[in-house]
Protein backbone atom coordinates (compact mmCIF):
# COMPACT_ATOMS: atom_id res chain seq x y z
CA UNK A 1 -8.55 20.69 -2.73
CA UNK A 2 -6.02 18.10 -2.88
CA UNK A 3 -3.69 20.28 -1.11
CA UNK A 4 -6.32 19.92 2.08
CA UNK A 5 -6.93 16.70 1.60
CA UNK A 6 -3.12 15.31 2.11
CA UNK A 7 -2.60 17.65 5.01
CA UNK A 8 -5.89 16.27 6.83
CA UNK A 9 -4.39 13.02 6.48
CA UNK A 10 -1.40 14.08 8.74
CA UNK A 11 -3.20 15.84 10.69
CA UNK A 12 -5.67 13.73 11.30
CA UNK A 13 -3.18 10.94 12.37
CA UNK A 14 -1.29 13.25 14.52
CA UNK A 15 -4.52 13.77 16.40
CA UNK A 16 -4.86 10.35 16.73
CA UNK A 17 -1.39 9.39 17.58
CA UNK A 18 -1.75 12.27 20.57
CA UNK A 19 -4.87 10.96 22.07
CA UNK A 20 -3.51 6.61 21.58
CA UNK A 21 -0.56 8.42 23.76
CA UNK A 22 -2.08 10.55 26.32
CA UNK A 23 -5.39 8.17 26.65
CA UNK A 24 -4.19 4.98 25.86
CA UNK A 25 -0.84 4.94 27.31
CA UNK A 26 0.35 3.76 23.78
CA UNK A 27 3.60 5.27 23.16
CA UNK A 28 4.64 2.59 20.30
CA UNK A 29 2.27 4.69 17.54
CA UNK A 30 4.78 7.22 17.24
CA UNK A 31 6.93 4.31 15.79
CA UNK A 32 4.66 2.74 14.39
CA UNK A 33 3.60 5.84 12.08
CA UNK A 34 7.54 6.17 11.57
CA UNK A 35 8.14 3.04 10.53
CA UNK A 36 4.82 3.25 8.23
CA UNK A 37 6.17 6.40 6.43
CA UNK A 38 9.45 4.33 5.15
CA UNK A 39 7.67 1.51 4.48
CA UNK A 40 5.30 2.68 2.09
CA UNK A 41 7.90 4.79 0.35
CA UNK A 42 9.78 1.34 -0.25
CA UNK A 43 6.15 -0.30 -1.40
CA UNK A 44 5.80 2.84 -3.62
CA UNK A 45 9.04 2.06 -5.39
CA UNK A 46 8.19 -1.96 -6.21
CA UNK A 47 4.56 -0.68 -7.48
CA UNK A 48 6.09 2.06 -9.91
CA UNK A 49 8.95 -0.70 -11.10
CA UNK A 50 5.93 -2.63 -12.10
CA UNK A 51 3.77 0.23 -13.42
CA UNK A 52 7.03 1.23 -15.63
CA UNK A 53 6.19 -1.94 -17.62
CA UNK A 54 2.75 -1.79 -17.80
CA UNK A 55 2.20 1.30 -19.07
CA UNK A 56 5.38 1.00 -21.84
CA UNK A 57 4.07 -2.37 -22.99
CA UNK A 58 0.36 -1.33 -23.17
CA UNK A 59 0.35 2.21 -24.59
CA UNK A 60 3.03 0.87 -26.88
CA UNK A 61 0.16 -1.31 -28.56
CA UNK A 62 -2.10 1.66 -28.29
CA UNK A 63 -0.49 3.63 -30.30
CA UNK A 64 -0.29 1.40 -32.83
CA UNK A 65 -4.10 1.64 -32.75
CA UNK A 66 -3.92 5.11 -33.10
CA UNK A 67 -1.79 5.07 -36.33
CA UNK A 68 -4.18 2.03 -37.79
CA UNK A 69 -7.07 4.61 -37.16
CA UNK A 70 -9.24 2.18 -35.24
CA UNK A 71 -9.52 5.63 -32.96
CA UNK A 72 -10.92 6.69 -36.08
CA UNK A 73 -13.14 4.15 -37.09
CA UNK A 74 -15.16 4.05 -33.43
CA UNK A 75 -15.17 7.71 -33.21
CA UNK A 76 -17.19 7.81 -37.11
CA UNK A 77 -19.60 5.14 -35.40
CA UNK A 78 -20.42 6.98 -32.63
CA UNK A 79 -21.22 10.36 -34.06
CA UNK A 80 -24.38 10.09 -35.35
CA UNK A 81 -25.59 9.37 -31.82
CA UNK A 82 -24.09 12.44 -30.45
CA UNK A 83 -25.40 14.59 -32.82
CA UNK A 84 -28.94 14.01 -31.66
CA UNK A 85 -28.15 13.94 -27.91
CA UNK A 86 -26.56 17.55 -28.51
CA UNK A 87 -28.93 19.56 -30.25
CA UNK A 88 -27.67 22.60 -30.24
CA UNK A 89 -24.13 22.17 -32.09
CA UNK A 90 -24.75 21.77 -35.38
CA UNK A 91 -24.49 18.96 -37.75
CA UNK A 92 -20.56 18.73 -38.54
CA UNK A 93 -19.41 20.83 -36.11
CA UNK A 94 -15.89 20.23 -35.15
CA UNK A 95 -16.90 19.64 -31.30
CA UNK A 96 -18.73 16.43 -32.16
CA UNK A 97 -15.84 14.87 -33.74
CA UNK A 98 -13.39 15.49 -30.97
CA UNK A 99 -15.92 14.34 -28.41
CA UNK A 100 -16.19 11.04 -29.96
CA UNK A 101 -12.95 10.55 -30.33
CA UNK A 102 -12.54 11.60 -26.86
CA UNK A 103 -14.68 8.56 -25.68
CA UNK A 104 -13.48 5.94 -27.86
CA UNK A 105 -10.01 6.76 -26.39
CA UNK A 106 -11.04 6.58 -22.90
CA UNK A 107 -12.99 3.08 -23.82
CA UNK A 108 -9.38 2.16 -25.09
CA UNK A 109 -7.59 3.13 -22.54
CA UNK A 110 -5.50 6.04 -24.21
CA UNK A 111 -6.15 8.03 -20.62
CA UNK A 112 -2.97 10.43 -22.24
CA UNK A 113 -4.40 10.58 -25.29
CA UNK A 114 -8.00 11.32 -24.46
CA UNK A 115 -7.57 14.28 -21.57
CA UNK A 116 -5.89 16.72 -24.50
CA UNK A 117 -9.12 15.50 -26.73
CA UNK A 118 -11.47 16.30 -24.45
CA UNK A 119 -10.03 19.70 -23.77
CA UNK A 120 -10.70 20.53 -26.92
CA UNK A 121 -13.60 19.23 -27.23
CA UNK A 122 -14.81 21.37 -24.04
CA UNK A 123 -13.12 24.46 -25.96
CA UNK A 124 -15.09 23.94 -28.96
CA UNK A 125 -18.57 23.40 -27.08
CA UNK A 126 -17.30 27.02 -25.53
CA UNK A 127 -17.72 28.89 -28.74
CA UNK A 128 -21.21 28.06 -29.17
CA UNK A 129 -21.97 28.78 -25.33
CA UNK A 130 -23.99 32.00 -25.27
CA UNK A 131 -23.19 32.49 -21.33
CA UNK A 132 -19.47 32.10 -21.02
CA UNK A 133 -19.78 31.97 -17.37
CA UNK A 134 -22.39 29.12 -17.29
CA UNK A 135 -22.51 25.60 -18.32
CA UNK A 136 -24.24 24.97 -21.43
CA UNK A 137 -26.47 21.62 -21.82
CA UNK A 138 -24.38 20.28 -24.23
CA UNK A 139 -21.01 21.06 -22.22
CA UNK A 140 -22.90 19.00 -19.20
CA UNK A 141 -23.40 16.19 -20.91
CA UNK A 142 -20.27 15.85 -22.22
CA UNK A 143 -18.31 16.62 -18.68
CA UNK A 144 -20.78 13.85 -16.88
CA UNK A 145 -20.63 11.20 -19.38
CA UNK A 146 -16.48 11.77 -19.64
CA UNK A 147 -16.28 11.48 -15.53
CA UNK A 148 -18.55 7.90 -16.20
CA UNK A 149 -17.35 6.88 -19.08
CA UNK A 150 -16.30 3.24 -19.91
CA UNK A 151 -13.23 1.87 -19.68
CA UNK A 152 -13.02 -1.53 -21.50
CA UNK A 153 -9.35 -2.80 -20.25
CA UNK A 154 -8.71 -1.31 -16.82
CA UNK A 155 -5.04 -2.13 -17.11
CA UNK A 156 -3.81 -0.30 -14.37
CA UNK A 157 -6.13 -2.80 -11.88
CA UNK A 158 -4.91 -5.70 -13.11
CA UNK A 159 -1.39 -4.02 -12.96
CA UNK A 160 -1.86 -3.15 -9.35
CA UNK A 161 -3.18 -6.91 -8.64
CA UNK A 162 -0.20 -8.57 -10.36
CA UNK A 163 2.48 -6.46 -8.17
CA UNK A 164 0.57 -7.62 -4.63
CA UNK A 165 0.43 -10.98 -5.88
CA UNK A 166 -2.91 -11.80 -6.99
CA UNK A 167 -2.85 -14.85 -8.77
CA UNK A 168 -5.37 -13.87 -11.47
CA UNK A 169 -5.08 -10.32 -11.92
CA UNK A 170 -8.14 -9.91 -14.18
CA UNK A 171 -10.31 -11.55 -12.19
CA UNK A 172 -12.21 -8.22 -11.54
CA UNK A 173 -12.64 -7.64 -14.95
CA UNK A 174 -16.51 -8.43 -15.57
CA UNK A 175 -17.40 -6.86 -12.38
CA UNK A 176 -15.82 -3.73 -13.14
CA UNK A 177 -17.75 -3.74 -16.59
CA UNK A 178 -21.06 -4.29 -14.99
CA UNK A 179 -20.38 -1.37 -12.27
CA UNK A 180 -18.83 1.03 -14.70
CA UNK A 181 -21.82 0.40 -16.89
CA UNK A 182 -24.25 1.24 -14.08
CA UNK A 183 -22.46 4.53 -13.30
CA UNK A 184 -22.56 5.54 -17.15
CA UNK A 185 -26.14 4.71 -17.62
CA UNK A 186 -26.90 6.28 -14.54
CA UNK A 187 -24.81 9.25 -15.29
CA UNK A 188 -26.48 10.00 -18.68
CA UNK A 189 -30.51 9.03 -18.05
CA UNK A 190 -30.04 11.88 -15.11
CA UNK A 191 -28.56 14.71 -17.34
CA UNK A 192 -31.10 12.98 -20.21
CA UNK A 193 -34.02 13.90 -17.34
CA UNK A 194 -32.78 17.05 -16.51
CA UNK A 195 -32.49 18.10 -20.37
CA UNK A 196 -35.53 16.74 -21.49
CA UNK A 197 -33.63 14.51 -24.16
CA UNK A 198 -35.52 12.90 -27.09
CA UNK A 199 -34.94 9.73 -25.96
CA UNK A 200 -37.64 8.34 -28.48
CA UNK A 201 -35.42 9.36 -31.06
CA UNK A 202 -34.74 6.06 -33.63
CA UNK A 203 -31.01 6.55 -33.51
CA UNK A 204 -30.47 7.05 -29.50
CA UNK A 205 -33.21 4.38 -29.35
CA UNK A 206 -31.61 1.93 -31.28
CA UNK A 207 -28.24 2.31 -29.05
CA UNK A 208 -30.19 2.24 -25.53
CA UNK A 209 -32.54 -0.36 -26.29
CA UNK A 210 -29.00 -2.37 -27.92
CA UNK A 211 -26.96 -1.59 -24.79
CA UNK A 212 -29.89 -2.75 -22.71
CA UNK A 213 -29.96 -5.65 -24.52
CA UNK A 214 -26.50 -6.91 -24.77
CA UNK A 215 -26.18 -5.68 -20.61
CA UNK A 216 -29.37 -7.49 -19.85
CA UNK A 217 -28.41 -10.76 -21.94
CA UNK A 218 -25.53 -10.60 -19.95
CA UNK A 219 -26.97 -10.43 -17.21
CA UNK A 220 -28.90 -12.84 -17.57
CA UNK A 221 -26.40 -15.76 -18.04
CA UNK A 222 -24.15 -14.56 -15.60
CA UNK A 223 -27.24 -15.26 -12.92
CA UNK A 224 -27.38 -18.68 -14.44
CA UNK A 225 -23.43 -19.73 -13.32
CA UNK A 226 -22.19 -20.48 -9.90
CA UNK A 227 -19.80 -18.36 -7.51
CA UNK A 228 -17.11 -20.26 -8.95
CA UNK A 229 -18.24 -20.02 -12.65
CA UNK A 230 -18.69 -16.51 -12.66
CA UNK A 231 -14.87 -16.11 -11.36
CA UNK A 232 -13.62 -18.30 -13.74
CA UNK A 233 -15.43 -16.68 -16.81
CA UNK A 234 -14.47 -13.14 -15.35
CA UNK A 235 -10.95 -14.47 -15.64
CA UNK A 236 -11.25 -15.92 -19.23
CA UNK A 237 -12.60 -13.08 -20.11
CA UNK A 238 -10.28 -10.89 -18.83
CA UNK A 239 -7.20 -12.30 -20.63
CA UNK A 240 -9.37 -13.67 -23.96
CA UNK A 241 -10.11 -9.56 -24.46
CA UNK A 242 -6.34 -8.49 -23.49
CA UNK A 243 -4.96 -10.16 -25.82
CA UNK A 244 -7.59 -10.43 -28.71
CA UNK A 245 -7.31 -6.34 -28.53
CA UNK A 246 -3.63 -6.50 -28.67
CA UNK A 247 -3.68 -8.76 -31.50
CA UNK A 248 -6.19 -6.87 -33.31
CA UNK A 249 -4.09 -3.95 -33.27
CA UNK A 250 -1.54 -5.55 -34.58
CA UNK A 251 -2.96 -7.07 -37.24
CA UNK A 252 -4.81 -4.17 -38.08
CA UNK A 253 -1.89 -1.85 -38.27
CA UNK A 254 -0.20 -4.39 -40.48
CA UNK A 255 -3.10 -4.66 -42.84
CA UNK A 256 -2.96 -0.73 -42.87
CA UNK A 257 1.01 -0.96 -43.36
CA UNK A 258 1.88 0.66 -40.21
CA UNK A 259 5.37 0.22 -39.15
CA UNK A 260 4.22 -1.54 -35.62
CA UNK A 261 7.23 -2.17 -34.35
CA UNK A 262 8.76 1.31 -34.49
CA UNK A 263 4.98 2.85 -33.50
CA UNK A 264 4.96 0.14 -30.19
CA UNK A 265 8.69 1.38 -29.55
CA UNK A 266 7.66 5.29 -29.87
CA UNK A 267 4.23 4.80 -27.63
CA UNK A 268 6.36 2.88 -25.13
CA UNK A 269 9.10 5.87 -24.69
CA UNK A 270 5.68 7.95 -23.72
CA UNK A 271 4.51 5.21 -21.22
CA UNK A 272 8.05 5.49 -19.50
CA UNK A 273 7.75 9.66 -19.29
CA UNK A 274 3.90 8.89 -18.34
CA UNK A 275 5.11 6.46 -15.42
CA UNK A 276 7.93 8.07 -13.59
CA UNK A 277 6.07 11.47 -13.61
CA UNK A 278 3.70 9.56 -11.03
CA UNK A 279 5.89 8.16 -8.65
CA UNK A 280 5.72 11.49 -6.80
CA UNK A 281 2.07 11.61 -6.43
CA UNK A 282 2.16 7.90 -5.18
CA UNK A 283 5.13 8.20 -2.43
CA UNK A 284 3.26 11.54 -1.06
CA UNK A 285 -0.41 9.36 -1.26
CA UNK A 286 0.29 6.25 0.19
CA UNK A 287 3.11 7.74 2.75
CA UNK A 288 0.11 9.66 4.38
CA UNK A 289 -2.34 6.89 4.28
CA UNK A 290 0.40 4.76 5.60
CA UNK A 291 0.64 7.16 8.86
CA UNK A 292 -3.40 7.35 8.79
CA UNK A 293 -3.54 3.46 9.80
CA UNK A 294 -0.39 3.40 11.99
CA UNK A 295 -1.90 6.26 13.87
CA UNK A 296 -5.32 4.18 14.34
CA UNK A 297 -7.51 6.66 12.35
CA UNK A 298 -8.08 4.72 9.67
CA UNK A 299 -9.62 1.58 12.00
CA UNK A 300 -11.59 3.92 14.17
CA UNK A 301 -13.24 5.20 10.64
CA UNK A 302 -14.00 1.84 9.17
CA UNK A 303 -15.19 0.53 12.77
CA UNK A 304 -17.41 3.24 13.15
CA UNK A 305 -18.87 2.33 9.44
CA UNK A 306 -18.85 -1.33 10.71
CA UNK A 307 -21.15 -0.57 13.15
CA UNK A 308 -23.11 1.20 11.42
CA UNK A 309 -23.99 -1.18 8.83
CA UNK A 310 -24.33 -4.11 11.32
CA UNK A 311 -27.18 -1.81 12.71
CA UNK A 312 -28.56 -2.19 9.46
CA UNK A 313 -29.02 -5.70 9.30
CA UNK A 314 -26.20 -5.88 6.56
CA UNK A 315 -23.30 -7.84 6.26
CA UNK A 316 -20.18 -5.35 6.75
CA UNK A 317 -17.29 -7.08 4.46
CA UNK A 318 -17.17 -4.51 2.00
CA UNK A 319 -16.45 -1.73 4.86
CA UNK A 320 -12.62 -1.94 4.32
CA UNK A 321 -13.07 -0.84 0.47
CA UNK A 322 -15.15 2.19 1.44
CA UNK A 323 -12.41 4.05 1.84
CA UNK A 324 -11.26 4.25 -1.95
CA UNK A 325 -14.48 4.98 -3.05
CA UNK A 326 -14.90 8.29 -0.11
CA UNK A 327 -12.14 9.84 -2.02
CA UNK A 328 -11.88 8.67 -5.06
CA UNK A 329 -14.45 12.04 -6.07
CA UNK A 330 -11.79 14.13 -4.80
CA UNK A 331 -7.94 12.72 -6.14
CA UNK A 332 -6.92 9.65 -8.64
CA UNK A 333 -3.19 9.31 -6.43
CA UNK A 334 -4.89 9.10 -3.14
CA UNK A 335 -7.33 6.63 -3.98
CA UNK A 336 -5.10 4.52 -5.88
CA UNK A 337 -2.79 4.29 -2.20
CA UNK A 338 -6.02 3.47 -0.58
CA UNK A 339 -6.44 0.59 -2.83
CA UNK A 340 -3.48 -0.77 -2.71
CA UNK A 341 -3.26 -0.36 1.27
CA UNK A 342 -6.52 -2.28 1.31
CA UNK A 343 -4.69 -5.04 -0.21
CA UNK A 344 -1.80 -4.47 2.19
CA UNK A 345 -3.59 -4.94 4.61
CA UNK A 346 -6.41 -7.32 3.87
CA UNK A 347 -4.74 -9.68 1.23
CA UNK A 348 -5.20 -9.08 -2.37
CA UNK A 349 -7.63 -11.42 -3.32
CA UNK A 350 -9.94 -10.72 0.11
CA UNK A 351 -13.53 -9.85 -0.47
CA UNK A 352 -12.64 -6.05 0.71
CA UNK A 353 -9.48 -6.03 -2.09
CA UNK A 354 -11.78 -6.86 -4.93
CA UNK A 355 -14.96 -4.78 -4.26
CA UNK A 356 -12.35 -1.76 -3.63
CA UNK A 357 -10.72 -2.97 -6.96
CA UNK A 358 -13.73 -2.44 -8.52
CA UNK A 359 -14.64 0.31 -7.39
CA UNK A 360 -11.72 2.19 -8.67
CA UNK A 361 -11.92 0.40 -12.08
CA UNK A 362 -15.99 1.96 -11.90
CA UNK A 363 -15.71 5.68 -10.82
CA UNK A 364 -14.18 8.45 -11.52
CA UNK A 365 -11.92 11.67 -9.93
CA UNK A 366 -15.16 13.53 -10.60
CA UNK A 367 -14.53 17.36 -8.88
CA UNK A 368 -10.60 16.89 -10.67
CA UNK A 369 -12.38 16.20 -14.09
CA UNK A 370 -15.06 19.14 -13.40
CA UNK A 371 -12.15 21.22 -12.64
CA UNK A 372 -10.08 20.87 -15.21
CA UNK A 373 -12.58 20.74 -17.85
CA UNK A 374 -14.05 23.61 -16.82
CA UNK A 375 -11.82 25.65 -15.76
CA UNK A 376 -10.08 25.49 -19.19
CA UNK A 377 -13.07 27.64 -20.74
CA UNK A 378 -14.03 29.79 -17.58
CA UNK A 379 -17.19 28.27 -16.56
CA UNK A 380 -18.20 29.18 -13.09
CA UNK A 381 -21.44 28.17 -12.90
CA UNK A 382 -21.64 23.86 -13.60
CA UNK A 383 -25.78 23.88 -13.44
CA UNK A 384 -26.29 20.21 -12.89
CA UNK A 385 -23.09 18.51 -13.04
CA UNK A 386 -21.90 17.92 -9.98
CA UNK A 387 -25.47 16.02 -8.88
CA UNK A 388 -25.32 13.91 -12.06
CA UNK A 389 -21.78 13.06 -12.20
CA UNK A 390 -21.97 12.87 -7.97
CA UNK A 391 -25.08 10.34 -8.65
CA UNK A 392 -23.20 8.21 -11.53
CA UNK A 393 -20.02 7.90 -8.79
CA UNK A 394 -22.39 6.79 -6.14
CA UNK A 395 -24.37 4.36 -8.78
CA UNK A 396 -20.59 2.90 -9.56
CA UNK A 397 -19.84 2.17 -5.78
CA UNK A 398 -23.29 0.80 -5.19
CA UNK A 399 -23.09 -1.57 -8.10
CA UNK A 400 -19.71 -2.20 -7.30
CA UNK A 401 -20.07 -3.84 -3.77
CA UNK A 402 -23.28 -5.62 -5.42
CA UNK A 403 -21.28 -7.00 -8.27
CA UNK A 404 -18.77 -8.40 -6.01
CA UNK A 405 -21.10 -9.46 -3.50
CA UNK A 406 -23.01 -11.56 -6.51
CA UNK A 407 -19.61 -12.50 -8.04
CA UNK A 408 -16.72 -13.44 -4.85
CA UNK A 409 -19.81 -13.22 -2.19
């Protein structure tokens, strides 16, 4: 799929480039997409030089967590709820363990940490699967609510915002809490409706009627503040929780007499191998999306959704982030070089930069995750997975451009 996906970009371009030439009498696009190809292999190299740090310096301080057991400690909370939302594996199963621990990693951030989890996880639901071949209830829920799940730091944004400049890199970081927790609650009430879950149940009732309130509460004050309040607490925020976490796992792992200096040291050596494996994937990404907007594609696709939405009645700033979030289902790489060549090319702090900012931070590479997942244990047949998870991506762009529109609007 991904293979496809790169090539259309070229060809796409070329198409483009061909009929700017022949039609237009614009011979300049050929250097233009040239001169694009270089220059987004040199922009690749100054993101990766900051992403080296970033990832060193943060999953340095995760593990640290991990040897403190707050991992642990969430995933012990958590169980009891996913014991009654899975029915069918039984009480102290193996499975539920590693599919809590699973989410509390991805709600920290451990991204390398909580793929090899879930795996597992997915291999354990597999031995109590009586079709093989075919999806089991308990196998869907987990998949949909791992390709929506929560991320409470998106580092990587704010990562991506510092290197283009933005002067507050977590400014996005409320709105990307609010849309991520739209596609997760979206996510799970489908498969929930599909399933027939016990919502009713006192346990699972007692966390959605708590979520609802603290999300709701939320809400609620945030509609009391101004534009400019709202930025300025999303900003606050942002940091306050940054660094709060970082010194909780600190203190934490010195309370449980971890050696945190020589744990941040060993997480950080894995943050370096995790960082320059990527710099591949990000040349080949952004080089083609680089040669999709020199060639004119690009504009003639985002005018066309202009148009559209001015038809509508609506107002069309949030057109430039579409973009990420049209292939963000499909590959991570490609729509992390369509976020950062929306703040190329828009600024990084435009209207279009943060809503696609958020939208990144909100969805997930949902057929990549379906893929993997499942094609570890030989399922063929996903059921319902794709519409749910498909639904909780579309919820997390929706809320996404609404967010921002309430928030920067």
């Amino acid at each position: 799929m991904l293979n496809g996906l790169w090539l259309s970009f070229f060809v796409v371009a070329a198409l483009s480039a061909l009929g700017r030439w022949l039609f237009g009498g614009d011979a300049g696009v050929f250097a233009a997409m040239v001169e694009s190809l270089f220059g987004m292999a040199k922009l690749s190299v100054e993101v990766m030089v900051l992403l080296f740090g970033t990832l060193t310096l943060w999953l340095g301080f995760l593990r640290i967590a991990e040897k403190a057991g707050i991992v642990d400690v969430l995933a012990r909370l958590l169980s009891p709820l996913f014991r009654r939302l899975m029915p069918e594996v039984p009480p102290g199963h193996p499975a539920l363990g590693l599919i809590t621990l699973n989410f509390t990693a991805n709600a920290l951030g451990l991204d390398n940490a909580a793929t090899p989890i879930g795996l597992k996880a997915m291999r354990a639901l597999q031995e109590l699967n009586p079709l093989p071949t075919v999806a089991s209830n308990a196998q869907i829920l987990f998949l949909v609510l791992n390709a929506s799940s929560l991320t409470l730091l998106p580092v990587t944004i704010f990562m991506y915002r510092a290197q283009q400049g933005a002067a507050d890199p977590t400014l996005v970081f409320l709105p990307i809490l609010l849309a991520t927790s739209a596609s997760t609650l979206v996510g799970f009430l489908s498969v929930a409706l599909v399933q027939r879950l016990k919502l009713w149940d006192p346990v699972v009732l007692a966390w959605l009627v708590g979520a609802a309130l603290v999300l709701g509460g939320t809400m609620a004050f945030l509609a009391s503040l101004s534009a400019a309040a709202l930025a300025s607490l999303s900003s606050l925020m942002g940091n306050l929780v940054l660094f709060g976490l970082i010194l909780v796992f600190l203190l934490w792992g010195a309370w449980r007499r971890v050696p945190v200096y020589e744990s941040f040291v060993e997480g950080a050596k894995e943050g370096f191998d995790v960082a320059k494996n990527l710099l591949p994937y990000l040349v080949a990404m952004l080089c083609a999306i680089g040669v999709l907007r020199a060639s004119g594609a690009l504009d003639v696709l985002l005018d066309g959704l202009r148009h559209l939405v001015n038809l509508a009645g609506l107002d069309s700033r949030f057109v430039e982030a579409l973009p990420t979030a049209l292939v963000k289902p499909f590959s991570g790489s490609a729509a992390r070089a369509m976020l950062i060549e929306t703040m190329q090319a828009t600024g990084v702090d435009s209207f279009p930069a943060l809503v696609a900012a958020t939208v990144q931070g909100s969805t997930e590479t949902t057929f990549y995750v379906l893929a993997v997942y499942f094609g570890a244990v030989g399922i063929q047949r996903a059921r319902h997975a794709v519409g749910c998870a498909l639904l909780a991506d579309i919820a997390g762009v929706l809320a996404s451009i609404s967010v921002c529109y309430w928030f920067f609007g």
